[in-house]
C-alpha atoms as a PDB file:
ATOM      1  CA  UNK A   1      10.611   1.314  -1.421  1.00  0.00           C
ATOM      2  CA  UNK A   2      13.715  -0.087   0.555  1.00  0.00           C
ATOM      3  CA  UNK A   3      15.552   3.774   0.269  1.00  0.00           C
ATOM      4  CA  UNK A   4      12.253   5.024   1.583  1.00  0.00           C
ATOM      5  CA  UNK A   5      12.146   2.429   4.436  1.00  0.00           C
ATOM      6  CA  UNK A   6      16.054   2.641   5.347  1.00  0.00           C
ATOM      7  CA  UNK A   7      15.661   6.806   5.485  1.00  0.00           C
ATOM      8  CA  UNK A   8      12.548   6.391   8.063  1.00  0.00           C
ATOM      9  CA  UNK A   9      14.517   4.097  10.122  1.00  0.00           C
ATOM     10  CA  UNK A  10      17.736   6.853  10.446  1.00  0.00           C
ATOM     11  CA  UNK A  11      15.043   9.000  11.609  1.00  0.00           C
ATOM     12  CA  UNK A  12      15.252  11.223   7.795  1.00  0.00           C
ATOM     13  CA  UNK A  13      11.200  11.044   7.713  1.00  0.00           C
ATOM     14  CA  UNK A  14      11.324  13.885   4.635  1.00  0.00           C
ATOM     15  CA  UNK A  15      13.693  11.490   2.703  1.00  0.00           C
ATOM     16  CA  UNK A  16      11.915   8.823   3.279  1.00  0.00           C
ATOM     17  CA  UNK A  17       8.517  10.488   2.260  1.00  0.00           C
ATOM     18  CA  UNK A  18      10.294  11.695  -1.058  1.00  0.00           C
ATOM     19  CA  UNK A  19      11.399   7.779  -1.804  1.00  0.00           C
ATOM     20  CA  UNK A  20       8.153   6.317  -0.820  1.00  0.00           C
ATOM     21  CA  UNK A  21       6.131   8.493  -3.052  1.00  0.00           C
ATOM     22  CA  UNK A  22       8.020   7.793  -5.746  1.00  0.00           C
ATOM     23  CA  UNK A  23       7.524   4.159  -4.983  1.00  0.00           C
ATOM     24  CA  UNK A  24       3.889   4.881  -4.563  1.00  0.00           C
ATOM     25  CA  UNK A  25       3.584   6.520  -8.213  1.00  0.00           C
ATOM     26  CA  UNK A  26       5.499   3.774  -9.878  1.00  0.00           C
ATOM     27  CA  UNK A  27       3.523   0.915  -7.786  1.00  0.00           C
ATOM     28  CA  UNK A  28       0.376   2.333  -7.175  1.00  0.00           C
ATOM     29  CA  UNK A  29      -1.941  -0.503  -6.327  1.00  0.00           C
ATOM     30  CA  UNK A  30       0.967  -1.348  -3.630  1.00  0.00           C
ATOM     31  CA  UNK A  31      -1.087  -1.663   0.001  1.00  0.00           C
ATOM     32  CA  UNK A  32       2.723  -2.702   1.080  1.00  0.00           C
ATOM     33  CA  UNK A  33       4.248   0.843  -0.572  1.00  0.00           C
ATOM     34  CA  UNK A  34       1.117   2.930   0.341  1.00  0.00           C
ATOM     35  CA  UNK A  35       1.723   1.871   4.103  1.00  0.00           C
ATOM     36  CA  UNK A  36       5.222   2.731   4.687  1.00  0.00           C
ATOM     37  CA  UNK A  37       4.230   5.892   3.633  1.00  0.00           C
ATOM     38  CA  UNK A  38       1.244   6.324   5.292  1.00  0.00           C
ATOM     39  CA  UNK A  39       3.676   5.389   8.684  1.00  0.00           C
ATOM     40  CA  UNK A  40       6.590   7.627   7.704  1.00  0.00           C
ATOM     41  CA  UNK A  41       4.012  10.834   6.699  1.00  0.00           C
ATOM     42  CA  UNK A  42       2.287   9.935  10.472  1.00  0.00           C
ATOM     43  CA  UNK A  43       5.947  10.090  12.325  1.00  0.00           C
ATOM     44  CA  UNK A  44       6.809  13.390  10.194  1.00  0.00           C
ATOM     45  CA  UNK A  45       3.580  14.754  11.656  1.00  0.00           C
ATOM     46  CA  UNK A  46       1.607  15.032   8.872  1.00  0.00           C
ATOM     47  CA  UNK A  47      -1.715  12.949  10.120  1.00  0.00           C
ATOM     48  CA  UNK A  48      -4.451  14.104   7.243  1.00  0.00           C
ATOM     49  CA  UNK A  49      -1.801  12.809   4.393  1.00  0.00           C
ATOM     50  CA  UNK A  50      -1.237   9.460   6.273  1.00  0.00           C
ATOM     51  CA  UNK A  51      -4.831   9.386   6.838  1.00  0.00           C
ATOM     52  CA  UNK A  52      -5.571   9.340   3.070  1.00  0.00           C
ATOM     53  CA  UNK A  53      -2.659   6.532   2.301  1.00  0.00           C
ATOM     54  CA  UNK A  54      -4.562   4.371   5.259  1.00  0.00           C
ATOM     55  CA  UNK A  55      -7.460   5.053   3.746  1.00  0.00           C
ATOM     56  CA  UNK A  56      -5.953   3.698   0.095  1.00  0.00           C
ATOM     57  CA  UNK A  57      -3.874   0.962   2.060  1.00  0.00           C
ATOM     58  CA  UNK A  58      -7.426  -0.051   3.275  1.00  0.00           C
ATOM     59  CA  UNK A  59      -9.083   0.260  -0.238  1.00  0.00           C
ATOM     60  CA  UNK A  60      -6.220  -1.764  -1.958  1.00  0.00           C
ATOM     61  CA  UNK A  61      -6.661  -4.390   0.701  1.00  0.00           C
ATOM     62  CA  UNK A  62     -10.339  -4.639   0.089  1.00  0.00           C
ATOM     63  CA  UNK A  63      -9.966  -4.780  -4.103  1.00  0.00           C
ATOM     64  CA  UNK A  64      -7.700  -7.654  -3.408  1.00  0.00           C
ATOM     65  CA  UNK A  65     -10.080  -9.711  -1.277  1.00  0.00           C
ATOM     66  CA  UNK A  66     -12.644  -9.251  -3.751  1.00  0.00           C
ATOM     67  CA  UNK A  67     -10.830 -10.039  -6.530  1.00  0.00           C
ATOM     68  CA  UNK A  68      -9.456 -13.141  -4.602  1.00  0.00           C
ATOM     69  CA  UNK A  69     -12.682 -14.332  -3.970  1.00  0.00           C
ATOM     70  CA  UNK A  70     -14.253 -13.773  -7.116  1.00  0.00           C
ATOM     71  CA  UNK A  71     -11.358 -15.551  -8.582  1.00  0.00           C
ATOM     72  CA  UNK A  72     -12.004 -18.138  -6.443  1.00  0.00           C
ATOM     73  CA  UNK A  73     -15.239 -18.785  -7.116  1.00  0.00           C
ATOM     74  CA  UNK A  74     -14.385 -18.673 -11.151  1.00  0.00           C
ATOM     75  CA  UNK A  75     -12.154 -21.761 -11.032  1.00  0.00           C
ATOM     76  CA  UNK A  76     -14.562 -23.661  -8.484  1.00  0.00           C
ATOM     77  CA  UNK A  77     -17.217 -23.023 -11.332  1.00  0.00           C
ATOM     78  CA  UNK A  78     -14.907 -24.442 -14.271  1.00  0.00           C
ATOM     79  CA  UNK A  79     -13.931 -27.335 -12.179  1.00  0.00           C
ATOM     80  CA  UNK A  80     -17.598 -27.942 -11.307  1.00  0.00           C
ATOM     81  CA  UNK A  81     -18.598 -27.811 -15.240  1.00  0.00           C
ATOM     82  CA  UNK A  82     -15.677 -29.560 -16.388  1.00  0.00           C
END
């Protein structure tokens, strides 16, 4: 992810898009990986393919909470039986 984040800051959006989906396929459940490329694919232009990383930045983000929060409530529930 850094090579893809280094290239969009040069201004080499393409490069950057080609390191970043790399990063994306080997971290996939990676809000942080799935953004930069959702930013570099909106500065090359390309607004329906940033749209869909958003879109999976935003589902990521939501899987976490919940599985936060249901892990939160888990270990209350031990505690409170323990």
């Amino acid at each position: 992810m850094a090579l893809g984040r280094l290239q969009a800051k040069m201004g080499n959006l393409e490069e950057s898009i080609r390191y970043l989906q790399e990063a994306a396929k080997q971290s996939p459940l990676s809000p942080e990986v799935h953004y930069q490329l959702a930013l570099s694919l909106q500065r090359a232009g390309r607004k329906a393919e940033a749209a869909k990383e958003f879109a999976e930045v935003d589902r990521l983000n939501r899987e976490r909470r919940s599985a936060a929060w249901h892990g939160h409530g888990q270990s209350e529930t031990l505690r409170a039986n323990a």
